[in-house]
Protein backbone atom coordinates (compact mmCIF):
# COMPACT_ATOMS: atom_id res chain seq x y z
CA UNK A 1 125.62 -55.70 94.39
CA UNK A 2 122.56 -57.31 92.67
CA UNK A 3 122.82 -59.57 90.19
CA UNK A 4 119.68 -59.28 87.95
CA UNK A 5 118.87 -62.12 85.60
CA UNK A 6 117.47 -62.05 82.03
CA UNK A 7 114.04 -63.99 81.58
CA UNK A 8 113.28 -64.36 77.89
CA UNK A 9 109.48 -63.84 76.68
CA UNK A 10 109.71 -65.97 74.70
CA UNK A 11 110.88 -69.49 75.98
CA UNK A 12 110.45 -68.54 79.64
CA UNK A 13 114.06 -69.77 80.66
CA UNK A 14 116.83 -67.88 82.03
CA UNK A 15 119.41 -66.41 78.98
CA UNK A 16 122.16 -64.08 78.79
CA UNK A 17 123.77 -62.68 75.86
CA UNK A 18 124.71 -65.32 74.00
CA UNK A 19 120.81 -66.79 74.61
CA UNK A 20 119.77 -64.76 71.76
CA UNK A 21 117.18 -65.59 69.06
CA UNK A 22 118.78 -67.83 66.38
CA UNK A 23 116.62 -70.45 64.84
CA UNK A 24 115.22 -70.45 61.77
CA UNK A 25 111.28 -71.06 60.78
CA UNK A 26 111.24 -73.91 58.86
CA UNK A 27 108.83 -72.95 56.29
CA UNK A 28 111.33 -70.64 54.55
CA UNK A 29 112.83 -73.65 53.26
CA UNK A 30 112.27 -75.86 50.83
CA UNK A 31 113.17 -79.42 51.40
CA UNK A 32 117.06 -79.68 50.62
CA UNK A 33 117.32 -76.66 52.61
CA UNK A 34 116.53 -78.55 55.33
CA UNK A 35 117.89 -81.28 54.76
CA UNK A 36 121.72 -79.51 54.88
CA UNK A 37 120.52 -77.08 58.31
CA UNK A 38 119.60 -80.41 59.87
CA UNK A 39 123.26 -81.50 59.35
CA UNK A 40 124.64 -78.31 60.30
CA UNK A 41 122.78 -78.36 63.01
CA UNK A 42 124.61 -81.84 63.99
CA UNK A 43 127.81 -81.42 63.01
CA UNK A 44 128.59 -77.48 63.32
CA UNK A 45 130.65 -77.28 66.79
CA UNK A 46 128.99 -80.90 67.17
CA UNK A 47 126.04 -79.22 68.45
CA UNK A 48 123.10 -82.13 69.00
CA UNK A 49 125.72 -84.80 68.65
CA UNK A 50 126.29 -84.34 72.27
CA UNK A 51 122.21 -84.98 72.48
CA UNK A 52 121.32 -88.48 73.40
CA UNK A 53 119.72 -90.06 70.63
CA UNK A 54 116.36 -91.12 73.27
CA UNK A 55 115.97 -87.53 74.10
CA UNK A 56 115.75 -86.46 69.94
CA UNK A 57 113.84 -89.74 69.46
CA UNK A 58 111.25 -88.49 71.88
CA UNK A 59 110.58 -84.88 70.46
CA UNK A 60 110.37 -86.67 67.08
CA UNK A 61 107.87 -89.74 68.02
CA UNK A 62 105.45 -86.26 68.74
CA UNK A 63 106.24 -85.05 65.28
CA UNK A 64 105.15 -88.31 63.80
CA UNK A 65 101.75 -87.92 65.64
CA UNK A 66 101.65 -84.86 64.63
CA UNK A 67 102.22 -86.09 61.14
CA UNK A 68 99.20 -89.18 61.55
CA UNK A 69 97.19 -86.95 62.52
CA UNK A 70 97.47 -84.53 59.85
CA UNK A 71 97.05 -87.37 57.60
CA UNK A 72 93.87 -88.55 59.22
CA UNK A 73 92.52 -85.35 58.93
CA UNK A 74 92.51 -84.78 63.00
CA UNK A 75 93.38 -81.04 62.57
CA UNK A 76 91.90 -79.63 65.62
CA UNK A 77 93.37 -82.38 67.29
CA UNK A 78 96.87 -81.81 65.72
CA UNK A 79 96.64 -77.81 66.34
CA UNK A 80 96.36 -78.97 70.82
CA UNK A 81 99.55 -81.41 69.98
CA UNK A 82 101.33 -79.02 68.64
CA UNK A 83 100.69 -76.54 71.43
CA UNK A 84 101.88 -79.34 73.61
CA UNK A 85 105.24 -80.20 71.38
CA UNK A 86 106.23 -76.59 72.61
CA UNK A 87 105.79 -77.74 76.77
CA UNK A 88 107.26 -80.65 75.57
CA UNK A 89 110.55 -79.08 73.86
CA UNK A 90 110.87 -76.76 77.33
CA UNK A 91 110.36 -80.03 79.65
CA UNK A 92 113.26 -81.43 77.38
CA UNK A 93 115.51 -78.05 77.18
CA UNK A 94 115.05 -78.04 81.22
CA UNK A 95 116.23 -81.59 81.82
CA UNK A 96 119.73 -80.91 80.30
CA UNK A 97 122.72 -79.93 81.63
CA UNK A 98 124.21 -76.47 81.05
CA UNK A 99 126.44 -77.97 78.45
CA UNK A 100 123.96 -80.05 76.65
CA UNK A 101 121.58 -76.45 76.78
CA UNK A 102 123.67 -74.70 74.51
CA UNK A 103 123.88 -77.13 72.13
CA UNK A 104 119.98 -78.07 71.69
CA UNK A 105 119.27 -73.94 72.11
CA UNK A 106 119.26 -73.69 68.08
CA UNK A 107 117.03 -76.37 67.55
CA UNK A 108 114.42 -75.99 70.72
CA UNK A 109 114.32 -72.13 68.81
CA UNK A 110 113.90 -73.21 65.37
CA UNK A 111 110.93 -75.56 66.50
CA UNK A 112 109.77 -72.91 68.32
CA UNK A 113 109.90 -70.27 65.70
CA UNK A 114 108.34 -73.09 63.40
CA UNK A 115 105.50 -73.88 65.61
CA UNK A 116 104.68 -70.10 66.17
CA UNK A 117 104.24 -69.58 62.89
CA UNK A 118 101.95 -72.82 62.09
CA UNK A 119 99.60 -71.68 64.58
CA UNK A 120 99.95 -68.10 63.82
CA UNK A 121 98.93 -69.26 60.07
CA UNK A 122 96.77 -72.14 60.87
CA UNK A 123 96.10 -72.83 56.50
CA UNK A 124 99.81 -73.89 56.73
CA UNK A 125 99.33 -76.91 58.77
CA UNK A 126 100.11 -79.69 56.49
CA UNK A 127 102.61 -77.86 55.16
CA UNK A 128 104.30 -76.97 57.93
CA UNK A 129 103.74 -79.90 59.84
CA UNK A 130 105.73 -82.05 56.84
CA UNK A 131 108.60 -80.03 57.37
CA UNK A 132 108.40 -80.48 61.17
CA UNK A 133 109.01 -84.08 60.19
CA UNK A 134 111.44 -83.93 57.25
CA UNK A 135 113.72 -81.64 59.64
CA UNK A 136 113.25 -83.86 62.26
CA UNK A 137 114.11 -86.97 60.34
CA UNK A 138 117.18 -85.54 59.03
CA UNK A 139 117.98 -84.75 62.44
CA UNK A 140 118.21 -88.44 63.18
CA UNK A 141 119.64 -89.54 60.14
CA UNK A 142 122.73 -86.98 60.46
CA UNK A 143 122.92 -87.55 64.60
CA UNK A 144 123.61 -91.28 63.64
CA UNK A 145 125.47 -90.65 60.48
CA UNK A 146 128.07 -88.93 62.76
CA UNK A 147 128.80 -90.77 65.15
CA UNK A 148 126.07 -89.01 67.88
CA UNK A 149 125.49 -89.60 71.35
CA UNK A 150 123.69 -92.58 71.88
């Protein structure tokens, strides 16, 4: 009997049923919105607690370039980053155990889903490259709040 494997289009990784689609674009939200799905994210089933701290530290030092250069006016420089930021959250999603892959799945999506649509609707940018970085500082602040993985 063959066993046939589910590729998704999407993120390019292998997925099964309970792989499906469920993070949110961040510029539906307005800031406190964020601020409390940043801490669910954390502390519902203790998702990205069990996330080292260096690994969310990483995807967020790209964020804060991100941010820089958005503030220095480096937008065609900022749209290739952000491009990148999306290898860069699959390198990461790759490198974890099966474990630590279902707990980071809801936030590699909703940076996903977040990034598609900034480059889909490139006038957004700014915009959506602030929330990028308020979600992603919250992230940290609520990993350490809680007691996360260092």
């Amino acid at each position: 009997m063959k066993v046939e494997k589910h590729i998704s289009s999407t993120h390019g990784h292998e997925g099964d049923a309970q792989a499906s689609e469920v993070g949110q674009n961040l510029l539906e939200k307005d800031y406190l919105a964020i601020g409390e799905y940043a801490e669910k994210l954390v502390t519902e089933k203790d998702f990205l607690k069990k996330i080292s701290m260096s690994k969310i530290r990483s995807l967020h030092g790209e964020i804060v370039r991100l941010r820089d250069m958005v503030m220095k006016n480096k937008l065609d420089e900022c749209k290739k980053r952000l491009v990148h930021l999306k290898f860069f959250l699959a390198y990461t999603y790759g490198r974890l155990d099966s474990d630590e892959r279902e707990a980071f799945r809801e936030y590699k999506q909703t940076l996903d889903k977040t990034i598609d649509y900034i480059l889909r609707n490139i006038e957004n940018l700014e915009s959506g490259i602030e929330k990028l970085h308020m979600f992603s500082e919250a992230v940290i602040a609520y990993h350490k709040y809680h007691g996360g993985r260092e």
